[in-house]
Structures are given as structure tokens and as C-alpha cells.
N, C-alpha and C. Protein backbone atom coordinates (compact mmCIF):
# COMPACT_ATOMS: atom_id res chain seq x y z
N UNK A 1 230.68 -91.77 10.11
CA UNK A 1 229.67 -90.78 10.41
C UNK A 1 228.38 -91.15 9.67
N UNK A 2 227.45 -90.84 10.42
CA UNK A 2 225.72 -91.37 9.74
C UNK A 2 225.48 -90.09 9.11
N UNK A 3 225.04 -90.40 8.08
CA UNK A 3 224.60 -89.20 6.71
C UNK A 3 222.98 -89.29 7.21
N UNK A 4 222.58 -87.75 6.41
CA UNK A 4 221.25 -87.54 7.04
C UNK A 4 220.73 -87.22 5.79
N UNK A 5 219.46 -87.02 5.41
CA UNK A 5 219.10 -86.62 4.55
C UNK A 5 219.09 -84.70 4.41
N UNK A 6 219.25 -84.10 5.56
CA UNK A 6 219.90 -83.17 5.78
C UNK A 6 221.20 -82.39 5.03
N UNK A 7 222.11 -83.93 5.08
CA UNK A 7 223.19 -83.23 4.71
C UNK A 7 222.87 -82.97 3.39
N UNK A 8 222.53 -83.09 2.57
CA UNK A 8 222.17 -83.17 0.87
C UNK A 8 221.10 -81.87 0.53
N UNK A 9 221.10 -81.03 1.85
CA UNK A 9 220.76 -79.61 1.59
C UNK A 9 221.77 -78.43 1.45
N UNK A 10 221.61 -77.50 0.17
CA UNK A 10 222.41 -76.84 -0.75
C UNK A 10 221.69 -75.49 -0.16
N UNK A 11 222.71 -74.42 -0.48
CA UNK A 11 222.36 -73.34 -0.66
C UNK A 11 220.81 -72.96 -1.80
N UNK A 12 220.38 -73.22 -2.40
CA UNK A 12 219.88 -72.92 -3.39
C UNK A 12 218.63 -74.42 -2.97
N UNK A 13 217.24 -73.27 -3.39
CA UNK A 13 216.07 -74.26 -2.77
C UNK A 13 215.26 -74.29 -4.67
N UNK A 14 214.54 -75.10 -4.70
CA UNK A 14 213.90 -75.43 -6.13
C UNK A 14 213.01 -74.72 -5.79
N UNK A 15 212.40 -73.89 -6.81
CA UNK A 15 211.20 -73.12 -7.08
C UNK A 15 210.11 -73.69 -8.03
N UNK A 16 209.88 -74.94 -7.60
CA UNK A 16 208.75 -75.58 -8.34
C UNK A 16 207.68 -75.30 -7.62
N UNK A 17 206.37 -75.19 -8.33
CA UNK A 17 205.40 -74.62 -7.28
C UNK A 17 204.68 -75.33 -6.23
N UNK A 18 203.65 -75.51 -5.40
CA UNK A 18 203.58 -75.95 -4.57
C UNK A 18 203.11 -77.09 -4.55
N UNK A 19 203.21 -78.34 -4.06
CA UNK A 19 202.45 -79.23 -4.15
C UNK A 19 203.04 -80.41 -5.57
N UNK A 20 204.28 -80.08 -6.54
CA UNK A 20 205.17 -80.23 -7.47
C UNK A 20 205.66 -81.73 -6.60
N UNK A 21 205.27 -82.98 -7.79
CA UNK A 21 205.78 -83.98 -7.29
C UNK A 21 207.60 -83.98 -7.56
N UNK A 22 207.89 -83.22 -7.80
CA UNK A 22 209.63 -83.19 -8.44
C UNK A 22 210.26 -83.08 -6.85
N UNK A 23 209.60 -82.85 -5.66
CA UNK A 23 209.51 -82.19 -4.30
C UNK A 23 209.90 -84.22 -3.92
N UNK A 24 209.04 -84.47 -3.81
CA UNK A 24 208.77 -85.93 -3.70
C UNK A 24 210.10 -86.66 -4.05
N UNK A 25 209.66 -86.54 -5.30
CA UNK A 25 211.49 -87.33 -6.53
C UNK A 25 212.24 -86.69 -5.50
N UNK A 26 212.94 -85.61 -5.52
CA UNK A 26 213.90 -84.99 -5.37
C UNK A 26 214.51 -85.42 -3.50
N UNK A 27 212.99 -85.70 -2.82
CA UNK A 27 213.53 -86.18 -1.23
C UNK A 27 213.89 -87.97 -1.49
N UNK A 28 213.04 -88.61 -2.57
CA UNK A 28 213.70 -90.22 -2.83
C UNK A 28 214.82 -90.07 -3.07
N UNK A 29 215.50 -89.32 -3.66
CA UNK A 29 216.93 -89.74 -4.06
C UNK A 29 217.52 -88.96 -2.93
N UNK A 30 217.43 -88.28 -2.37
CA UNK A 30 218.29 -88.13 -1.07
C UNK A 30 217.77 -89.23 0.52
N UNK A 31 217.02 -89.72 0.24
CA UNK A 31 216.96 -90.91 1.27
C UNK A 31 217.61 -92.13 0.33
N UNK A 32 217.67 -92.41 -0.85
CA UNK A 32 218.46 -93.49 -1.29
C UNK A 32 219.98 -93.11 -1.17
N UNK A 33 220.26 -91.96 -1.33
CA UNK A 33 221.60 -91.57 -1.05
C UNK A 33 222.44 -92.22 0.48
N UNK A 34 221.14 -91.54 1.21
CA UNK A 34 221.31 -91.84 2.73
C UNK A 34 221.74 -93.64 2.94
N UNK A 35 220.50 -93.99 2.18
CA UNK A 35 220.69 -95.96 2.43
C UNK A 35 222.15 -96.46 2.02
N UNK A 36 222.23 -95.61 0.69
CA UNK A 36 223.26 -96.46 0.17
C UNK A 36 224.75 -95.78 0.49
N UNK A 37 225.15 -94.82 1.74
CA UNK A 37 225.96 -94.36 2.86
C UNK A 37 226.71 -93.49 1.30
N UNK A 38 226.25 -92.71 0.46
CA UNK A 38 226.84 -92.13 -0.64
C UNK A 38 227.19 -90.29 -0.36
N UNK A 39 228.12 -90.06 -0.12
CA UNK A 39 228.35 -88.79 0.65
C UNK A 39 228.16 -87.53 -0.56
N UNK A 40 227.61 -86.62 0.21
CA UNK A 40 227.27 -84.90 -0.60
C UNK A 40 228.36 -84.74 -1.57
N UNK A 41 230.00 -85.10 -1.26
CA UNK A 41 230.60 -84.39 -2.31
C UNK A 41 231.15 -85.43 -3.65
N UNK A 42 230.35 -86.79 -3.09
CA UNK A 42 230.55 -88.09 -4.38
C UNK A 42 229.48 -87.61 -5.50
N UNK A 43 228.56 -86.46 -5.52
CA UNK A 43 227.27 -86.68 -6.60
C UNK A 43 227.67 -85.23 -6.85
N UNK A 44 226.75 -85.01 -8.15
CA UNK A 44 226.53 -83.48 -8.40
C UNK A 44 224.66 -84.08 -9.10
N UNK A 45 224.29 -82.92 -8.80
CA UNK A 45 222.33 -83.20 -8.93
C UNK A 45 222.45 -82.01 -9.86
N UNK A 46 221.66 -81.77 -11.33
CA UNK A 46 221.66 -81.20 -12.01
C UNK A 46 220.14 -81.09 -12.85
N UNK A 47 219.51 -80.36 -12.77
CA UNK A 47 218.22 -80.11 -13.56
C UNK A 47 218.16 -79.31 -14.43
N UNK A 48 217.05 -79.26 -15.76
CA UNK A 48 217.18 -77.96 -16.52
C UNK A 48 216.25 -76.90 -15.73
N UNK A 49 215.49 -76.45 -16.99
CA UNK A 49 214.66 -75.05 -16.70
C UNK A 49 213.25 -75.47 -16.57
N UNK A 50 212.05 -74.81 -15.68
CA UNK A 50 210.81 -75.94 -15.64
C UNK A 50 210.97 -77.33 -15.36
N UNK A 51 209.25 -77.50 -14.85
CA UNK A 51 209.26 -78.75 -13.89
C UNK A 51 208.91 -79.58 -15.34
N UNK A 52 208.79 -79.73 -16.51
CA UNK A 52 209.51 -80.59 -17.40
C UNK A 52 210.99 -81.26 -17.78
N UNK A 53 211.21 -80.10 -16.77
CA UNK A 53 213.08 -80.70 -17.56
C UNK A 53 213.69 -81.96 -16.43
């Protein structure tokens, strides 16, 4: 089955504010996911609190 960058969407959306390059980061590693055929339930994605962490 072809993985989408789709599939690597969660219940729960980031509340960084608008225009937040973490938006950016956060779609690269789900298109590298995609390249490298790495499925939703092989990873866990984990951030702290604020767009510092």
C-alpha cells in the first residue's frame, strides 16, 4: 500500500501560530516518512510546550 502524507494525520492539530516554521519542519518529516515507505504506527512524534521546545 502507498503511504500518503495524509496518513501521518492525528487527531490532535499543533497550535503554533500562524505562519510558525515548526508547520514546515513538521510537513518535511512526514514527506520523508512517505519516501522512506515508514508506516504511522513504526514512529511516535513527540514535542514539548511552545514553539521553542
Amino acid at each position: 500500500m502507498m503511504l500518503t502524507r495524509r496518513d501521518f494525520e492525528g487527531r490532535e492539530r499543533p497550535t503554533w501560530c500562524q505562519g510558525c516554521g515548526n508547520f514546515a519542519i513538521l510537513n518535511a518529516i512526514k514527506m520523508a516518512l512517505v519516501e522512506q515507505d515508514i508506516a504511522p504506527h513504526q514512529i511516535v512524534m513527540v514535542s514539548g510546550i511552545g514553539c521553542g521546545s
